[in-house]
PDB file of N, CA and C in Angstrom:
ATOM      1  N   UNK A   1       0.853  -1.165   0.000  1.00  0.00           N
ATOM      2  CA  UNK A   1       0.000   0.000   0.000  1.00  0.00           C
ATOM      3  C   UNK A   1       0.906   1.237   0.000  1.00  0.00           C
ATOM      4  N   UNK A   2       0.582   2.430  -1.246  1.00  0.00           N
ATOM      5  CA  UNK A   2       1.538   3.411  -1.114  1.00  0.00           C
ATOM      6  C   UNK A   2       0.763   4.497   0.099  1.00  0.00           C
ATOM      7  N   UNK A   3       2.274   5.491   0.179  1.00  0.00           N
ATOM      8  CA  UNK A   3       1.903   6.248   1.287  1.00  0.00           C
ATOM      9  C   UNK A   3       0.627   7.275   1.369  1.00  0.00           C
ATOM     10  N   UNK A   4       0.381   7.479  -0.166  1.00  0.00           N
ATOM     11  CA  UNK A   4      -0.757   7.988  -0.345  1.00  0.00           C
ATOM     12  C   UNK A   4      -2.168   7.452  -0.194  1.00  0.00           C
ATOM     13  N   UNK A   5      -2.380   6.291  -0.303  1.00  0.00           N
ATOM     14  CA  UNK A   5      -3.436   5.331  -0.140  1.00  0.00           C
ATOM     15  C   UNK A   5      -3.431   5.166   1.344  1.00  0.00           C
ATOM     16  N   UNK A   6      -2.593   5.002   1.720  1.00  0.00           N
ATOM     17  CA  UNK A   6      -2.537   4.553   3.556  1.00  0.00           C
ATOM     18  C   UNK A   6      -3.109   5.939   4.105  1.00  0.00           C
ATOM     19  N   UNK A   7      -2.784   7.548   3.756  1.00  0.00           N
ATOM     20  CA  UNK A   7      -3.134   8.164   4.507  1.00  0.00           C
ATOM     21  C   UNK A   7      -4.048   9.130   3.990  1.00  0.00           C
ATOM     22  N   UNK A   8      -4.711   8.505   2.994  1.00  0.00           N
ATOM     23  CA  UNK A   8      -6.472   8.611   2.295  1.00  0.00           C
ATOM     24  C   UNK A   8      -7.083   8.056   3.136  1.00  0.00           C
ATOM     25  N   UNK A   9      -6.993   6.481   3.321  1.00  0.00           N
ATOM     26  CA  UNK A   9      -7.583   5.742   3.813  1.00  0.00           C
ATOM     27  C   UNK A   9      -8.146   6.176   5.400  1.00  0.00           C
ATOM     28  N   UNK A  10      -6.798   6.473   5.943  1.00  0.00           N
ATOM     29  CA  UNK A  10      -7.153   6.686   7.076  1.00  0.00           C
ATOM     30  C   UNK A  10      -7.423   8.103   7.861  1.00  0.00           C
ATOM     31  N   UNK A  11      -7.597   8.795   6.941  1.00  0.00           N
ATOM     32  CA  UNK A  11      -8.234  10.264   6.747  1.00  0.00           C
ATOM     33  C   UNK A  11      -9.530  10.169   6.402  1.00  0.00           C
ATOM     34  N   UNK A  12     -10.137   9.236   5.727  1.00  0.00           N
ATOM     35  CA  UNK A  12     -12.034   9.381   5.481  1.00  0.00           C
ATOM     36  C   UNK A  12     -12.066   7.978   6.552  1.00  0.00           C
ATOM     37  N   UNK A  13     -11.533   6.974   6.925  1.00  0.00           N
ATOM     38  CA  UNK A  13     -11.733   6.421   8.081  1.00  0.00           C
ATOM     39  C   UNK A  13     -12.357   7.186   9.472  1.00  0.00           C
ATOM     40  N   UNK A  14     -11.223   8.171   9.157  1.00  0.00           N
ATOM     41  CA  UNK A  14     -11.428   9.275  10.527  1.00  0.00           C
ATOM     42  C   UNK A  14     -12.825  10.414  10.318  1.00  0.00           C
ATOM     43  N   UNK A  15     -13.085  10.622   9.211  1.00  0.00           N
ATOM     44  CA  UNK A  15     -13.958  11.305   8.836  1.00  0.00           C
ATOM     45  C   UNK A  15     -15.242  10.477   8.743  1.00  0.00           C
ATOM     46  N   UNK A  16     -15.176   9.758   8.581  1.00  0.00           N
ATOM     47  CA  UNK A  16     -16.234   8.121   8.696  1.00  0.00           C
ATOM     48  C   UNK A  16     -17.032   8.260  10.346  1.00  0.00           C
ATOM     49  N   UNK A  17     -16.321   7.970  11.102  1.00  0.00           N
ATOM     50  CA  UNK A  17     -15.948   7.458  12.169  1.00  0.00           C
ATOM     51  C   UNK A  17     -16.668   8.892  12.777  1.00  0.00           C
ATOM     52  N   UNK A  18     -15.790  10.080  12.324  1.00  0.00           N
ATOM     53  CA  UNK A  18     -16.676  11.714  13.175  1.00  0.00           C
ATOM     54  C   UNK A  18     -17.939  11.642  12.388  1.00  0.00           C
ATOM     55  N   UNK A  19     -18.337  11.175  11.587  1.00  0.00           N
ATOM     56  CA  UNK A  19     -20.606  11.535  11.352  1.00  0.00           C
ATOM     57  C   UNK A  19     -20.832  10.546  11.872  1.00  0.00           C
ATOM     58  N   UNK A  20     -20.209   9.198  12.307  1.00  0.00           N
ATOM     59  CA  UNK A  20     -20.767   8.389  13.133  1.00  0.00           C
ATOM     60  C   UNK A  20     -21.239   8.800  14.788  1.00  0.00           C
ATOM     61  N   UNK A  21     -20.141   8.778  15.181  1.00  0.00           N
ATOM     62  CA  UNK A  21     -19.821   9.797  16.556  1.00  0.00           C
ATOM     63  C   UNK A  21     -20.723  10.745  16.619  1.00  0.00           C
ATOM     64  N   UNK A  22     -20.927  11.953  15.320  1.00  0.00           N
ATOM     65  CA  UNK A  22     -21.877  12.988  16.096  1.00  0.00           C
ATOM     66  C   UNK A  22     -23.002  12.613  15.523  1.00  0.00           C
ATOM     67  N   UNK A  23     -23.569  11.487  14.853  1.00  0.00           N
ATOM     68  CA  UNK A  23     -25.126  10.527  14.617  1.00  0.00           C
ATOM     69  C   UNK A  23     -24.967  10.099  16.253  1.00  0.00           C
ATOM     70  N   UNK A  24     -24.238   9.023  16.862  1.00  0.00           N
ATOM     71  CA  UNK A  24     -24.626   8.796  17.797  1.00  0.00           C
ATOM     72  C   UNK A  24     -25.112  10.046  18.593  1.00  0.00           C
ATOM     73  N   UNK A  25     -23.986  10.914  19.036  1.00  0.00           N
ATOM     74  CA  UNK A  25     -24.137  12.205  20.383  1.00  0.00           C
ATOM     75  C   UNK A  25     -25.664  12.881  19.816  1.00  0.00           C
ATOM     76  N   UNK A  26     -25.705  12.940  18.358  1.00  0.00           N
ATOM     77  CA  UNK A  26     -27.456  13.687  18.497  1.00  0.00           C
ATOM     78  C   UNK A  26     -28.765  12.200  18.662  1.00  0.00           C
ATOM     79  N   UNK A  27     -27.881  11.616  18.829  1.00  0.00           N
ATOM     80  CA  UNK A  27     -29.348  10.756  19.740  1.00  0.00           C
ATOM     81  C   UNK A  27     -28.976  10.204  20.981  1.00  0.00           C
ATOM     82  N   UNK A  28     -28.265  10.903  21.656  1.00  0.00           N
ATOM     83  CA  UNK A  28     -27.857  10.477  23.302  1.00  0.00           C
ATOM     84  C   UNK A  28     -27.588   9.657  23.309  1.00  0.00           C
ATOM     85  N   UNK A  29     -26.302   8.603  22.567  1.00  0.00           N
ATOM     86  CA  UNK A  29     -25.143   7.995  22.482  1.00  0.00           C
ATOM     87  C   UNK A  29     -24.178   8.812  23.035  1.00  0.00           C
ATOM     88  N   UNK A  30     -24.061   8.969  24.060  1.00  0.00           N
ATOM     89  CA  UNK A  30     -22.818   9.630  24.193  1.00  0.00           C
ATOM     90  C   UNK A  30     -21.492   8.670  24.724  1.00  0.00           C
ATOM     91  N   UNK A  31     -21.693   7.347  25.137  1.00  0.00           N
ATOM     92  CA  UNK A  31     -20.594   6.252  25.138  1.00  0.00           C
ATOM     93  C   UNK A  31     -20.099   5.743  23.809  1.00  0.00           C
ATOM     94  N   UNK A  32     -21.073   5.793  22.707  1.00  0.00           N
ATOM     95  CA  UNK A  32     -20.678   5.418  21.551  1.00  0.00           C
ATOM     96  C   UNK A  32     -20.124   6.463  20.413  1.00  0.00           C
ATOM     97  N   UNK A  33     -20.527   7.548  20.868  1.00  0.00           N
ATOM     98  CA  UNK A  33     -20.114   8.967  20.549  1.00  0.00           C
ATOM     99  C   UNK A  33     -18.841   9.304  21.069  1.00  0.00           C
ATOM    100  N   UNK A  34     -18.285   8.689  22.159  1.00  0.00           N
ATOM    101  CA  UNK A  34     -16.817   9.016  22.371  1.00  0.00           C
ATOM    102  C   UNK A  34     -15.927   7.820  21.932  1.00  0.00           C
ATOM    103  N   UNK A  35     -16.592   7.316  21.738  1.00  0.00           N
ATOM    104  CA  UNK A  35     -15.649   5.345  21.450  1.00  0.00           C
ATOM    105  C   UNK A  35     -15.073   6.507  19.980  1.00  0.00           C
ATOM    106  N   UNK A  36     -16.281   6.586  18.971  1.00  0.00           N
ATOM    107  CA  UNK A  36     -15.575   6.804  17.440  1.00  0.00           C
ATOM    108  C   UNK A  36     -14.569   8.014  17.634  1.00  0.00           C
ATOM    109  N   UNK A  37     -14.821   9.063  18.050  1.00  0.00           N
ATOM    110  CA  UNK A  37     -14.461  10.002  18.456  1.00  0.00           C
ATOM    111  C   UNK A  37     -12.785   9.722  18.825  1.00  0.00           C
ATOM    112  N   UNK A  38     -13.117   8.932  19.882  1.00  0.00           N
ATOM    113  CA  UNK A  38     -11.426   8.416  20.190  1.00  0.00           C
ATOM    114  C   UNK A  38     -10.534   7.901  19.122  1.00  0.00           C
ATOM    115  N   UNK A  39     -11.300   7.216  18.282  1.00  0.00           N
ATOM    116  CA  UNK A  39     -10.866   6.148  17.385  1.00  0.00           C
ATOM    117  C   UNK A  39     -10.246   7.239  16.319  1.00  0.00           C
ATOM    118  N   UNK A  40     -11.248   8.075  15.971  1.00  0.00           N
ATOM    119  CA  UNK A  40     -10.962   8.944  14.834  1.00  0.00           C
ATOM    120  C   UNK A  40     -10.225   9.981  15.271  1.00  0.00           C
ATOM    121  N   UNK A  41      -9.651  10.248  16.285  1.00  0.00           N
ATOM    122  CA  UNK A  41      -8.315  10.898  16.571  1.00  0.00           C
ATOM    123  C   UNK A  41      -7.316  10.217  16.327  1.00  0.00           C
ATOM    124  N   UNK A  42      -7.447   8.925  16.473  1.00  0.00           N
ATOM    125  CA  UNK A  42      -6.185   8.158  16.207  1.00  0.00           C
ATOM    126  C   UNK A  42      -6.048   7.993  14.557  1.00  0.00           C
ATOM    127  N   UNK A  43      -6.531   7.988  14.042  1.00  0.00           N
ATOM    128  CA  UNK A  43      -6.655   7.634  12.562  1.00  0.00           C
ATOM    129  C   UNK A  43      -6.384   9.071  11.536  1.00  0.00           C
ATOM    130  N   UNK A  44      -6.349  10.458  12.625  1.00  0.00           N
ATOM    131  CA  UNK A  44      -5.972  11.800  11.888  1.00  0.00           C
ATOM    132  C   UNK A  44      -4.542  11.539  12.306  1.00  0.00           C
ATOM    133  N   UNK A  45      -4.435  11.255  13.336  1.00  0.00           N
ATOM    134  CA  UNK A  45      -3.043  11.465  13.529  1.00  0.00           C
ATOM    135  C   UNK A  45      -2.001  10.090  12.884  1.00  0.00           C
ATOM    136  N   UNK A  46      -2.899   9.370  12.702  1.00  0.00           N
ATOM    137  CA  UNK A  46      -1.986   8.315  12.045  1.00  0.00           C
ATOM    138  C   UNK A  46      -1.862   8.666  10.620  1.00  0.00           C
ATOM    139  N   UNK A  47      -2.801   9.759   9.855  1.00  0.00           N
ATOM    140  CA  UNK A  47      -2.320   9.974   8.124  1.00  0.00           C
ATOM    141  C   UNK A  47      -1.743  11.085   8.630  1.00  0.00           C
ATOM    142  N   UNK A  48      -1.434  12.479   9.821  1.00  0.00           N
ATOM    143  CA  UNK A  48      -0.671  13.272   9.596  1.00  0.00           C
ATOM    144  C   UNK A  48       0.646  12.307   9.838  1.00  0.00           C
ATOM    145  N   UNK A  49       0.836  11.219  10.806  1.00  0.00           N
ATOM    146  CA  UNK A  49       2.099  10.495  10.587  1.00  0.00           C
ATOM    147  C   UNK A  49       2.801  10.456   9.598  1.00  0.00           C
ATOM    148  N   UNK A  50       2.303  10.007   8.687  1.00  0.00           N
ATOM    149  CA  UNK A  50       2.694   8.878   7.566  1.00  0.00           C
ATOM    150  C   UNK A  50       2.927  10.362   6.620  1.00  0.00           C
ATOM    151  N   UNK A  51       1.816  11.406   6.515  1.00  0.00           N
ATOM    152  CA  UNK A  51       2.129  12.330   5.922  1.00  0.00           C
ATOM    153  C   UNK A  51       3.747  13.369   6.186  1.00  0.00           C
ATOM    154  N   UNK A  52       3.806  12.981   7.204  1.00  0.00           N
ATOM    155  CA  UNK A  52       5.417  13.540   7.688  1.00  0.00           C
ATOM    156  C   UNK A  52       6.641  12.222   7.167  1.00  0.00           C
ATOM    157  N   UNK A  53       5.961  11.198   7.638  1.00  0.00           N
ATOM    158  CA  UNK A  53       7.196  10.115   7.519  1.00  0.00           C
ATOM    159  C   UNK A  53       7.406  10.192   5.975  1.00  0.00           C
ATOM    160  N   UNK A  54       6.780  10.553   5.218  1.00  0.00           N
ATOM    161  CA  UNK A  54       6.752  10.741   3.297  1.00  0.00           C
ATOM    162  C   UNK A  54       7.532  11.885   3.171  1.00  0.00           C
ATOM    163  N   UNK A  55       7.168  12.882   3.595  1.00  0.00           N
ATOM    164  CA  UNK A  55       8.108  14.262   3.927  1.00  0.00           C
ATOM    165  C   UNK A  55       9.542  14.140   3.738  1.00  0.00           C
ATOM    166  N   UNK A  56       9.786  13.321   5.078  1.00  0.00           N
ATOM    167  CA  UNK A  56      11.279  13.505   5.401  1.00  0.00           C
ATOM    168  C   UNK A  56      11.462  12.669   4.370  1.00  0.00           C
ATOM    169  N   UNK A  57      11.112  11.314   4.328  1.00  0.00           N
ATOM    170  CA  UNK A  57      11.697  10.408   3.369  1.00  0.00           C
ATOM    171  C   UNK A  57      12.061  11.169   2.364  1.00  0.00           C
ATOM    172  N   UNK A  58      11.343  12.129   1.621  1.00  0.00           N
ATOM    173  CA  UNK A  58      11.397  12.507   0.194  1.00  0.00           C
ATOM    174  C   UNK A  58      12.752  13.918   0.632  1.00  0.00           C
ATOM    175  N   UNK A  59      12.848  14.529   1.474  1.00  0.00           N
ATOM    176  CA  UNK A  59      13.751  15.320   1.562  1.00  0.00           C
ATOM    177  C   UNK A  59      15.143  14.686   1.814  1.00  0.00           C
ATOM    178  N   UNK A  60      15.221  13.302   2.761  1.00  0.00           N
ATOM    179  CA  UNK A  60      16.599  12.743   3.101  1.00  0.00           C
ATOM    180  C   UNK A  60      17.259  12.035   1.333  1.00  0.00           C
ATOM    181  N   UNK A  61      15.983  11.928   0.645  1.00  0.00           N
ATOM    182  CA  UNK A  61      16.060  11.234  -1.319  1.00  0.00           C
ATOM    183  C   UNK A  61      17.273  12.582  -2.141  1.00  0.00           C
ATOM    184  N   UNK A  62      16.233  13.510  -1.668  1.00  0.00           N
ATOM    185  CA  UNK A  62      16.685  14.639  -2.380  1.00  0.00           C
ATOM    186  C   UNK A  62      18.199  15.052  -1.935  1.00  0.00           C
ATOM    187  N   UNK A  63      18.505  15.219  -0.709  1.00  0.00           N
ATOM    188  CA  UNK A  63      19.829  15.708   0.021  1.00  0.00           C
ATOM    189  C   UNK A  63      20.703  14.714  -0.426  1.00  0.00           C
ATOM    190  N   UNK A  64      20.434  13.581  -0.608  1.00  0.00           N
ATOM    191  CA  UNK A  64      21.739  11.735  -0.870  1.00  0.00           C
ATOM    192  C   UNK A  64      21.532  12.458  -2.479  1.00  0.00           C
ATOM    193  N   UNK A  65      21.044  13.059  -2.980  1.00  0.00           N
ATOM    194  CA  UNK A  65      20.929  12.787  -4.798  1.00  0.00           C
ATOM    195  C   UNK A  65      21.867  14.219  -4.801  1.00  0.00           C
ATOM    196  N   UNK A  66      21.933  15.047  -4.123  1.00  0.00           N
ATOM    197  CA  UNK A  66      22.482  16.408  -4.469  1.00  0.00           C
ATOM    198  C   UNK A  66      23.782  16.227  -3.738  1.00  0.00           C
ATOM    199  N   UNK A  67      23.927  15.393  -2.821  1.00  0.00           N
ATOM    200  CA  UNK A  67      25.532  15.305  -2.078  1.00  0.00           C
ATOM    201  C   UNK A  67      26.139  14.485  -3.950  1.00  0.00           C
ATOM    202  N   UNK A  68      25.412  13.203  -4.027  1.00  0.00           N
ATOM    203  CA  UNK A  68      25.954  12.596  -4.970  1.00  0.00           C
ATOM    204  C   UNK A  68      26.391  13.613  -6.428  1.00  0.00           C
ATOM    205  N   UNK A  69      25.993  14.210  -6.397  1.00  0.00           N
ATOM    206  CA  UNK A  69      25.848  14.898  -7.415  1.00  0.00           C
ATOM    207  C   UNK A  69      27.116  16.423  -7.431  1.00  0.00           C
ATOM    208  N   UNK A  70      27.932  16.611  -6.584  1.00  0.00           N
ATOM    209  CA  UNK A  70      28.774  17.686  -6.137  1.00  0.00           C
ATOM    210  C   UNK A  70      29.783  16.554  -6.511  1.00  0.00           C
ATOM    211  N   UNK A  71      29.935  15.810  -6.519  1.00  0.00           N
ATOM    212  CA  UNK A  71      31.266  15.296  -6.888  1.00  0.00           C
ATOM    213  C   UNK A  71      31.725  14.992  -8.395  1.00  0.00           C
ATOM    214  N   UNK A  72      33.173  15.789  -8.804  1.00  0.00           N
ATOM    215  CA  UNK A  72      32.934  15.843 -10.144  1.00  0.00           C
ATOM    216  C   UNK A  72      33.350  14.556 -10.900  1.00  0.00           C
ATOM    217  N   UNK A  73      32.950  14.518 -11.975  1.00  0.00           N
ATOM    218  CA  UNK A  73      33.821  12.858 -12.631  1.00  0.00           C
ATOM    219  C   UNK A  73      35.159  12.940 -13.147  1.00  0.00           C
ATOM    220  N   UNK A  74      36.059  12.380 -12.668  1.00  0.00           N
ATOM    221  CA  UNK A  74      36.655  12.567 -13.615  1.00  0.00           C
ATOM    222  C   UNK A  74      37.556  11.688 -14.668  1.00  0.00           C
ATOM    223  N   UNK A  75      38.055  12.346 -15.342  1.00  0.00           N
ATOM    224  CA  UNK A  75      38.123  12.001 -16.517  1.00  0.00           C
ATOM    225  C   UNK A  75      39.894  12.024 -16.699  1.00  0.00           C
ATOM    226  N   UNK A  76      40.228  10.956 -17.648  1.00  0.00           N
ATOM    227  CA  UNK A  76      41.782  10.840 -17.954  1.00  0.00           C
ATOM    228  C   UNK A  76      42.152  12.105 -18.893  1.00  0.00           C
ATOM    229  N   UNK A  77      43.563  12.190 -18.190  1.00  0.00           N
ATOM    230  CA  UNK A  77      44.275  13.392 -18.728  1.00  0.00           C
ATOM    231  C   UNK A  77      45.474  13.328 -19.201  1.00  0.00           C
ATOM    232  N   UNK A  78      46.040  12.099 -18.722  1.00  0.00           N
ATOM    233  CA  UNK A  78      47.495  11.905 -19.572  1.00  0.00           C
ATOM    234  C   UNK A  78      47.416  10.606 -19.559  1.00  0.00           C
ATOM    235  N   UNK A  79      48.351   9.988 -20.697  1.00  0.00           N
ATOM    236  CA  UNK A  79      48.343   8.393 -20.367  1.00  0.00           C
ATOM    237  C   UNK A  79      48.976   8.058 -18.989  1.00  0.00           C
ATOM    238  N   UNK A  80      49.792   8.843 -18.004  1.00  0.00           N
ATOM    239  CA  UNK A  80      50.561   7.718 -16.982  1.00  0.00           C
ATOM    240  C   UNK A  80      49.187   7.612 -16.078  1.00  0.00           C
ATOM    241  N   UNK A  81      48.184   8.924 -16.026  1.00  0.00           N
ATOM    242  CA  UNK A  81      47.237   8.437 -15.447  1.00  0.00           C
ATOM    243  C   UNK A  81      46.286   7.368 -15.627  1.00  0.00           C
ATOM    244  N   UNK A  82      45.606   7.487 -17.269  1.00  0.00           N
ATOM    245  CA  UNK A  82      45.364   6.006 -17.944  1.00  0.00           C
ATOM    246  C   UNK A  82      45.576   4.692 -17.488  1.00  0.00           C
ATOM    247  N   UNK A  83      47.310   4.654 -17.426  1.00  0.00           N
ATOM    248  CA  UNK A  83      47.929   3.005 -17.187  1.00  0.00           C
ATOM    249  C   UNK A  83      48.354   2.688 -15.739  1.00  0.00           C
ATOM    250  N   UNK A  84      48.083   4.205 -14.828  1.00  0.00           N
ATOM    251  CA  UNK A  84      47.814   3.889 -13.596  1.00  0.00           C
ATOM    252  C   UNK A  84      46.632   3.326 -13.298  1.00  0.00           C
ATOM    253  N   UNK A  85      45.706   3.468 -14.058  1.00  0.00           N
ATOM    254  CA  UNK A  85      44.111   3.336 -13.430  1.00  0.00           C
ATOM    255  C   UNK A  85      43.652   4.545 -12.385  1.00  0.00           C
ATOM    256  N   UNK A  86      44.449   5.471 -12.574  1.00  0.00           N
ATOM    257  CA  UNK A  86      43.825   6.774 -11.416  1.00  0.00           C
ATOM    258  C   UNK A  86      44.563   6.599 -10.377  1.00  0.00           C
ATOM    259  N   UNK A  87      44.987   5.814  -9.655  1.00  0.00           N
ATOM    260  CA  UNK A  87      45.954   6.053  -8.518  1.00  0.00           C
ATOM    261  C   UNK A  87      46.882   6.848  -7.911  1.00  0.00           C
ATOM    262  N   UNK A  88      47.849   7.200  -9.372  1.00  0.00           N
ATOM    263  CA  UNK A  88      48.673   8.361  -8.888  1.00  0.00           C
ATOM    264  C   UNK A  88      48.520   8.718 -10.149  1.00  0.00           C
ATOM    265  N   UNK A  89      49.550  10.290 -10.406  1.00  0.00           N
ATOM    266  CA  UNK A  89      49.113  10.638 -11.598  1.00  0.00           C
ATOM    267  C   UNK A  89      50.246  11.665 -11.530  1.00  0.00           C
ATOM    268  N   UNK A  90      50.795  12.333 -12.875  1.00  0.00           N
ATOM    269  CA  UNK A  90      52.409  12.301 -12.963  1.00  0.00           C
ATOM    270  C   UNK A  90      52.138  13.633 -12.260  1.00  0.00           C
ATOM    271  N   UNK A  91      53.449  14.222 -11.598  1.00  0.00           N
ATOM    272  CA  UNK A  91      53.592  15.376 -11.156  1.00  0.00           C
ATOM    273  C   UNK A  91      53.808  16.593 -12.142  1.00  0.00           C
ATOM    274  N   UNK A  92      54.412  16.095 -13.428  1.00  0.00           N
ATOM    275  CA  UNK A  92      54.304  17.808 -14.572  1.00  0.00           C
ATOM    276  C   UNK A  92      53.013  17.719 -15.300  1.00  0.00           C
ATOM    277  N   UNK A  93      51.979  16.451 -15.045  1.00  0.00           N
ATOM    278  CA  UNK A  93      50.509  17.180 -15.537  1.00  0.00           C
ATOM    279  C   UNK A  93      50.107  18.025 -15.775  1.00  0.00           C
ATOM    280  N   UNK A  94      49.832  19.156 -16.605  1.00  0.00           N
ATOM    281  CA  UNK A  94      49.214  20.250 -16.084  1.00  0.00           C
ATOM    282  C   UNK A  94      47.532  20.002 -17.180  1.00  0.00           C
ATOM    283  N   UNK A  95      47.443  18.974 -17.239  1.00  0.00           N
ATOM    284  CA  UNK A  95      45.819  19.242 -18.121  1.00  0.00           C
ATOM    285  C   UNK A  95      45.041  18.091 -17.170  1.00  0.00           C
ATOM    286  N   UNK A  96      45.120  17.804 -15.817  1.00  0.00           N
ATOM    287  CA  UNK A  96      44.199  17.428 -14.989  1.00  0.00           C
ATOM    288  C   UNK A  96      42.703  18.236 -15.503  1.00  0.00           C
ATOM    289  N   UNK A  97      41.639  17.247 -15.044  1.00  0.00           N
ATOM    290  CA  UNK A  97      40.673  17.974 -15.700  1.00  0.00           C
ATOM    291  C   UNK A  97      39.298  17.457 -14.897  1.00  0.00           C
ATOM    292  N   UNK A  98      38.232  17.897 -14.855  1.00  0.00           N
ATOM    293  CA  UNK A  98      37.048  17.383 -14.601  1.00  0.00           C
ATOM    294  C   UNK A  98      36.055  17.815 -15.499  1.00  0.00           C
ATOM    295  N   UNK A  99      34.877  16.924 -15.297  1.00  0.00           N
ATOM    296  CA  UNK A  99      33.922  16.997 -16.411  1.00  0.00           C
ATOM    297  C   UNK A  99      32.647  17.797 -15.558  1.00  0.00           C
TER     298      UNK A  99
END
């Protein structure tokens, strides 16, 4: 179930649950009028949950994709670097380079 469906669901659950609650309280249910009542507090606060836990998730996505992304590639510039494989790379280089 995606995060959007989970905290639909349990957002008209909760909204379900409050015309139940105030059907009971306008006919002097008032034990069964606080049962939903209770219930449907738990069920707002369980889609603002999930609505935060999506939040961060999607901001901690974004911050790992933009760290990844500051680092430059790079790219061969002389052959000793080439037949090093990148390891070391000659000291009179001067066309080091990034892409």
């Amino acid at each position: 179930m995606s995060h959007r469906s989970y905290q639909t669901l349990a957002a008209s659950g909760a909204a379900v649950l409050g015309l139940f609650g105030t059907t009971c309280a306008l006919d002097g249910l008032w034990w069964e009028a606080g049962m939903f009542g209770f219930v449907a507090v738990f069920l707002i606060e369980a889609s603002i949950r999930e609505a935060r836990a999506h939040r961060i998730a999607e901001a901690r996505e974004r911050t790992a994709r933009g760290n990844a992304q500051e680092q430059p590639l790079l790219v061969p510039c002389c052959p000793f670097w080439t037949s090093s494989a990148g390891l070391v790379h000659a000291p009179d280089c001067h066309t080091w380079s990034t892409r």
